[in-house]
C-alpha atoms as a PDB file:
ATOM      1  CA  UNK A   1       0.000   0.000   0.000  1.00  0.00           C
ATOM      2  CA  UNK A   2       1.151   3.082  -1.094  1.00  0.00           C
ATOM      3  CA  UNK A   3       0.798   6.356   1.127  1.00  0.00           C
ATOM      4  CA  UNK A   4      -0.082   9.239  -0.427  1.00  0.00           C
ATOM      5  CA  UNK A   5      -0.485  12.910   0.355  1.00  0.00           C
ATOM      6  CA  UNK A   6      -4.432  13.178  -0.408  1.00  0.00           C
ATOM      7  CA  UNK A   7      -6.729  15.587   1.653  1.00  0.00           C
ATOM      8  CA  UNK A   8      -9.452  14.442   3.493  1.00  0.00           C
ATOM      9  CA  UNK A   9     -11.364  17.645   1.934  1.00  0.00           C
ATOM     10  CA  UNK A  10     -10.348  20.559  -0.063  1.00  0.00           C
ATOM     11  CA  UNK A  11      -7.321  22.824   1.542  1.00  0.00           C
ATOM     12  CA  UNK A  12      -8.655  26.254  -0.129  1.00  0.00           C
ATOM     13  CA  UNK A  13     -11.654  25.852   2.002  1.00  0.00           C
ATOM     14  CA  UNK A  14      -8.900  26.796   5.208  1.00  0.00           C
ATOM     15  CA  UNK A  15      -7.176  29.303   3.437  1.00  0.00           C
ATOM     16  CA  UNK A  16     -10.520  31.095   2.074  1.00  0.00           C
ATOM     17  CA  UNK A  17     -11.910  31.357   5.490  1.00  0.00           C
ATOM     18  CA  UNK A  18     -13.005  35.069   6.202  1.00  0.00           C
ATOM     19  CA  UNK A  19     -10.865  35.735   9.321  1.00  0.00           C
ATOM     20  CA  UNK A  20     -12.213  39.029   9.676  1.00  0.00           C
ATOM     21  CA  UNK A  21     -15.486  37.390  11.470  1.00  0.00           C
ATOM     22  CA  UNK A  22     -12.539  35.762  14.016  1.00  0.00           C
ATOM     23  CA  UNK A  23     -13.281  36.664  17.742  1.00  0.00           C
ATOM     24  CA  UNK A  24      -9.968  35.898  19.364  1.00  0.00           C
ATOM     25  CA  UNK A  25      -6.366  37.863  18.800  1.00  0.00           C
ATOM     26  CA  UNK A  26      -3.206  36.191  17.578  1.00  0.00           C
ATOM     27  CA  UNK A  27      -0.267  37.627  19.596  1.00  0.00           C
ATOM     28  CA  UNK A  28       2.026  37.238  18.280  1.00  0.00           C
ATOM     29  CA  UNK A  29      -0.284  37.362  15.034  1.00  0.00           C
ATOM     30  CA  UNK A  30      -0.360  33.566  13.508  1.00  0.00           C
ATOM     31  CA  UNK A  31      -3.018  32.689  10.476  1.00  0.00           C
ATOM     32  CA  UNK A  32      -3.558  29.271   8.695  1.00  0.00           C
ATOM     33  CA  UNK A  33      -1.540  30.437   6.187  1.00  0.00           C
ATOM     34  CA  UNK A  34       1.471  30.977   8.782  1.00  0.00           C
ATOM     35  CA  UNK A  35       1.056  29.418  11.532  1.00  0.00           C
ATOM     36  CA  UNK A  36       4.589  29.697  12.999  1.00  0.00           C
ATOM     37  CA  UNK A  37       8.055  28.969  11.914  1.00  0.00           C
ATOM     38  CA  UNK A  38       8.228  25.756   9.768  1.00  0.00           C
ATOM     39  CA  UNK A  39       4.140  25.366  10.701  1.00  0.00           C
ATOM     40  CA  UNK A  40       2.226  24.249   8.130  1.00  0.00           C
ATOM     41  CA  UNK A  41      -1.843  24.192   8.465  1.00  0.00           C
ATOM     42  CA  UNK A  42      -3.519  21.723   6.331  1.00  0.00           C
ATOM     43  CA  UNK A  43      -6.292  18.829   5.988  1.00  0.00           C
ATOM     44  CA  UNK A  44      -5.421  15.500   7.440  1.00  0.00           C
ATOM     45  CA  UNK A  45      -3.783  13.604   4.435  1.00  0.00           C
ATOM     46  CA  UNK A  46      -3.512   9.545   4.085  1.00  0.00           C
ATOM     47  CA  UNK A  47      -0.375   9.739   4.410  1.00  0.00           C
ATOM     48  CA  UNK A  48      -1.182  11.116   8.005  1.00  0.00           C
ATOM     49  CA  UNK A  49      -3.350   8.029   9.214  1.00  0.00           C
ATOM     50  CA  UNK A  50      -4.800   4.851   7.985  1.00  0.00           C
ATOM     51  CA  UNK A  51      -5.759   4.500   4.968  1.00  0.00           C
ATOM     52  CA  UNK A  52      -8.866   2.901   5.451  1.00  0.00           C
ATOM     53  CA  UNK A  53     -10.507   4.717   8.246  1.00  0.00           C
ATOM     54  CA  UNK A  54      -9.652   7.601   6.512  1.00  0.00           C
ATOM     55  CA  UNK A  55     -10.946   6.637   3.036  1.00  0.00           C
ATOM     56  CA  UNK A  56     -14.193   5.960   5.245  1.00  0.00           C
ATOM     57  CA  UNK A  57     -13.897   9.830   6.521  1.00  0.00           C
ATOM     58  CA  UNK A  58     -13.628  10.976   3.340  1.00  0.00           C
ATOM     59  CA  UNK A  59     -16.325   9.204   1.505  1.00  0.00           C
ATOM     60  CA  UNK A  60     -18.982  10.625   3.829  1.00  0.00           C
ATOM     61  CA  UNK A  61     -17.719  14.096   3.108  1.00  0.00           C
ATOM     62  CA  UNK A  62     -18.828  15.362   6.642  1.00  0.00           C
ATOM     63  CA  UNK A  63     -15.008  15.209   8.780  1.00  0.00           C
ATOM     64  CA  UNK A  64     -13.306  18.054   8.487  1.00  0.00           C
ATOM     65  CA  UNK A  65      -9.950  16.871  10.305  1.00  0.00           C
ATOM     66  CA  UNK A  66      -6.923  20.000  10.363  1.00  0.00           C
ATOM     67  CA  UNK A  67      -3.524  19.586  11.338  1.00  0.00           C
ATOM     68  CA  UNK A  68      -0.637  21.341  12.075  1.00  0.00           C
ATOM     69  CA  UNK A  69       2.647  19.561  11.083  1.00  0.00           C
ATOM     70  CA  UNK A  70       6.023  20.976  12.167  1.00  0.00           C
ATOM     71  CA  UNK A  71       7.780  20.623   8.535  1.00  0.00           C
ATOM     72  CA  UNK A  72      11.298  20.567  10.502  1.00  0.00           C
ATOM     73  CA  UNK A  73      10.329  17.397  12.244  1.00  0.00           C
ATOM     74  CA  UNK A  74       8.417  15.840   9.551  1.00  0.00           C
ATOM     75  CA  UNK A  75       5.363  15.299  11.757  1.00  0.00           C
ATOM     76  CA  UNK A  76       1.815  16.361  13.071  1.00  0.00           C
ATOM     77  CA  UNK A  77       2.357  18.350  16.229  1.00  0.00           C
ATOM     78  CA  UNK A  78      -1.546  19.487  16.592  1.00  0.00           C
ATOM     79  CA  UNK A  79      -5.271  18.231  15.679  1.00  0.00           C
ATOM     80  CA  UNK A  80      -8.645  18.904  15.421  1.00  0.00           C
ATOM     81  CA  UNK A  81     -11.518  17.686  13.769  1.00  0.00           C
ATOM     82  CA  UNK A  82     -14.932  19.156  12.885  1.00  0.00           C
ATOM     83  CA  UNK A  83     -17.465  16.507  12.291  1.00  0.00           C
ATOM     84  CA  UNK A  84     -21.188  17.714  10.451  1.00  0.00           C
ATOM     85  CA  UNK A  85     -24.404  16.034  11.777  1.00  0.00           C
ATOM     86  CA  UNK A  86     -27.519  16.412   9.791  1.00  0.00           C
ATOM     87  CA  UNK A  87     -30.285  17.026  11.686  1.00  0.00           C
ATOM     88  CA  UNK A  88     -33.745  15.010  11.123  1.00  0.00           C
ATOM     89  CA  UNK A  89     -36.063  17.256  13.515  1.00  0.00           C
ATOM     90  CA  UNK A  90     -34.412  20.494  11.788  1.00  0.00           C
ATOM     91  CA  UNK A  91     -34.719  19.406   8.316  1.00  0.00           C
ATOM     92  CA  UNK A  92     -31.677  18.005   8.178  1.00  0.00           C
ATOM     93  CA  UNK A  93     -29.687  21.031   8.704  1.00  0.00           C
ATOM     94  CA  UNK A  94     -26.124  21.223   9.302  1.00  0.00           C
ATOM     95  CA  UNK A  95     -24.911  20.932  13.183  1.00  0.00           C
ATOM     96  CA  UNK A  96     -20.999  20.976  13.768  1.00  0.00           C
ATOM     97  CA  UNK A  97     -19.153  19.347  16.655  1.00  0.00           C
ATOM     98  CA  UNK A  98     -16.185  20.495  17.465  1.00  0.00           C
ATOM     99  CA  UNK A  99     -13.835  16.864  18.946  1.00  0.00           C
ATOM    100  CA  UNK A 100      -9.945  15.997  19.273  1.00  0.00           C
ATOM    101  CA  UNK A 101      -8.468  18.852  19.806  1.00  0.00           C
ATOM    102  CA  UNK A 102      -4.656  18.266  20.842  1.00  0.00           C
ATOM    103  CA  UNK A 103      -1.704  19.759  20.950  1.00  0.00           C
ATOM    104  CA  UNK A 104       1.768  18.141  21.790  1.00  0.00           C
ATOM    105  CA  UNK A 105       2.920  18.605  24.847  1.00  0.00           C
ATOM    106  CA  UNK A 106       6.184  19.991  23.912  1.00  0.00           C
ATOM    107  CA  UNK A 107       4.499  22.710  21.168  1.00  0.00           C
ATOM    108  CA  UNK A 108       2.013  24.235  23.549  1.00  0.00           C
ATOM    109  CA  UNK A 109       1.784  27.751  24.424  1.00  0.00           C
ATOM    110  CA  UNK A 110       2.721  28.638  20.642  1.00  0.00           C
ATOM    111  CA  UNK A 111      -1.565  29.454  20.193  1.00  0.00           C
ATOM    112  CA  UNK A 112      -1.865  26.133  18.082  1.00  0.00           C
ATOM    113  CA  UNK A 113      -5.142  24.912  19.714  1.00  0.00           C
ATOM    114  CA  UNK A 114      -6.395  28.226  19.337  1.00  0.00           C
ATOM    115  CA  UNK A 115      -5.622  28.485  15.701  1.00  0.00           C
ATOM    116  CA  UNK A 116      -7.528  24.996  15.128  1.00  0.00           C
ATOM    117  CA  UNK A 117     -10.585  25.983  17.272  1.00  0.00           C
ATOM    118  CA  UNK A 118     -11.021  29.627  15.566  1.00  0.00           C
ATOM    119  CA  UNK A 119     -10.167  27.821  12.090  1.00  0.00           C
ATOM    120  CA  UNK A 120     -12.971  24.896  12.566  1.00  0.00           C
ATOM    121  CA  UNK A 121     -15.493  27.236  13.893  1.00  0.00           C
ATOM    122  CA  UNK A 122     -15.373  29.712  10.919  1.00  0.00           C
ATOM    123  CA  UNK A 123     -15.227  26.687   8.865  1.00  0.00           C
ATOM    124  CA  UNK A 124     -18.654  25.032  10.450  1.00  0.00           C
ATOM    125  CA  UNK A 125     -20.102  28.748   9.386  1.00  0.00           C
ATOM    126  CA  UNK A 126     -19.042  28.641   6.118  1.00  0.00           C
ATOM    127  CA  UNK A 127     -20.429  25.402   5.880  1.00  0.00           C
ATOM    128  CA  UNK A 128     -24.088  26.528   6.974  1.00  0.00           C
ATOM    129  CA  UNK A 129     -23.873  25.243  10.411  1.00  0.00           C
ATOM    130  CA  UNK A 130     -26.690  25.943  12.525  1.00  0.00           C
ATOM    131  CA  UNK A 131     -24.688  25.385  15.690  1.00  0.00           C
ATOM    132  CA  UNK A 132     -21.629  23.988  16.552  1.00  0.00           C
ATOM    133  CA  UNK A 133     -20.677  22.074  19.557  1.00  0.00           C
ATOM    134  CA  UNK A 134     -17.652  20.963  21.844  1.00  0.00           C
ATOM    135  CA  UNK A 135     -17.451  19.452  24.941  1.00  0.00           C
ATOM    136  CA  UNK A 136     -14.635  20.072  27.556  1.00  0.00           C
ATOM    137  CA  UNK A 137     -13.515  20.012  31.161  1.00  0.00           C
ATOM    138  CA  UNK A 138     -14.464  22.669  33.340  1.00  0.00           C
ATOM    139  CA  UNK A 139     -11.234  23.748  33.694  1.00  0.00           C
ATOM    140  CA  UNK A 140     -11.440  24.836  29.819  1.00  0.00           C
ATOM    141  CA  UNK A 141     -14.661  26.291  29.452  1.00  0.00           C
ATOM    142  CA  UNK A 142     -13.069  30.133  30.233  1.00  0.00           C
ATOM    143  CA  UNK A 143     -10.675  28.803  26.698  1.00  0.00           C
ATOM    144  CA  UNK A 144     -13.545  28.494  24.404  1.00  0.00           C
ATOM    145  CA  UNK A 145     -15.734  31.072  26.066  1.00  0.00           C
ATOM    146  CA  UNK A 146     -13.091  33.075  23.597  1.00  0.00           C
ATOM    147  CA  UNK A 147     -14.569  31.747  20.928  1.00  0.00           C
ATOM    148  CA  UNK A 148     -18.292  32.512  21.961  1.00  0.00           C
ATOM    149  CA  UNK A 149     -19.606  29.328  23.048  1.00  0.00           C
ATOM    150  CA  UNK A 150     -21.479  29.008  25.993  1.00  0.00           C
ATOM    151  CA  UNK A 151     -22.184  26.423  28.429  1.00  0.00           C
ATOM    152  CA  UNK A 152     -25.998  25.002  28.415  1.00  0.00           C
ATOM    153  CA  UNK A 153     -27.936  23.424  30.921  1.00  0.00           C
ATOM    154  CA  UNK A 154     -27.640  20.342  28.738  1.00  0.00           C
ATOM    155  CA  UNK A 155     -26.228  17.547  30.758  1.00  0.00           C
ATOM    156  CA  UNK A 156     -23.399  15.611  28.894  1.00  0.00           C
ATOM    157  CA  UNK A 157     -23.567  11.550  29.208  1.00  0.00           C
ATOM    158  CA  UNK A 158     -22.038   8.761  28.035  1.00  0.00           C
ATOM    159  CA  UNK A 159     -22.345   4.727  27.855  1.00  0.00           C
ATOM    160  CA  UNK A 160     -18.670   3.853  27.517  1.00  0.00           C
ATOM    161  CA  UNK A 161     -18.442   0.061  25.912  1.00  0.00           C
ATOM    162  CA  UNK A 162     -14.370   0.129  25.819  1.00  0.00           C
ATOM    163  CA  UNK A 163     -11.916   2.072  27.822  1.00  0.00           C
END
């Protein structure tokens, strides 16, 4: 099997985000298009994972997985994925979620999470996203309060079948 360097979705739709509708500051100032030294923003390629799952990703057309791969190393140093719901009591309208977001331990602090979050949730507008979603710790929340979400009085559960 042959890896190759195919995008999970289309890379102009990063770089033809409208960061002027962006309501969090980059200081120092970092964009997808420059995301720090040797930084390069992009979809999640095959090359990136396996080629399977993500052949399964793309074919449903609703991930939206972005990294951030330190092109010194010659590897992904942060994630996030947007994943699109369509929603049967509203018409099937668009709802985002916002999941995975990580950043390596050694490249935090250099605004990388917030990069993906404000690039995803411009993204889930541009996509005609009724809402989008995230859960978090507690101990976040004050993080993506930058980004205008808000917590609800929705309680999150979960069944967990494997650890």
């Amino acid at each position: 099997m042959i890896l190759d360097d195919t995008p999970l979705f289309d890379p102009i739709m990063l770089s033809d985000l409208d960061w002027s509708q962006d309501m969090v500051n980059f200081s120092p100032k970092i964009s997808p298009l420059n995301p720090g030294d040797g930084l390069v923003m992009r979809p999640l390629c095959t090359a990136d994972f396996n080629r399977e799952k993500f052949e399964h990703m793309k074919q449903t057309g609703d991930y939206y997985a972005i990294v951030v791969e330190d092109t010194n190393l010659g590897q992904v140093i942060a994630t996030a994925t947007l994943i699109i719901e369509h929603k049967f009591i509203h018409g099937c309208a668009k709802r985002g979620r916002i999941e995975e977001v990580v950043v390596s331990d050694e490249c935090r602090g250099k605004q990388l999470g917030k990069l993906l979050v404000a690039a995803l949730t411009l993204l889930s507008k541009k996509l005609n996203c009724y809402k989008i979603t995230l859960e978090c710790l507690p101990k976040n929340a004050a993080f993506y309060q930058k980004f205008g979400y808000k917590a609800t009085e929705e309680l999150y559960m979960q069944c967990r079948f494997f650890d």
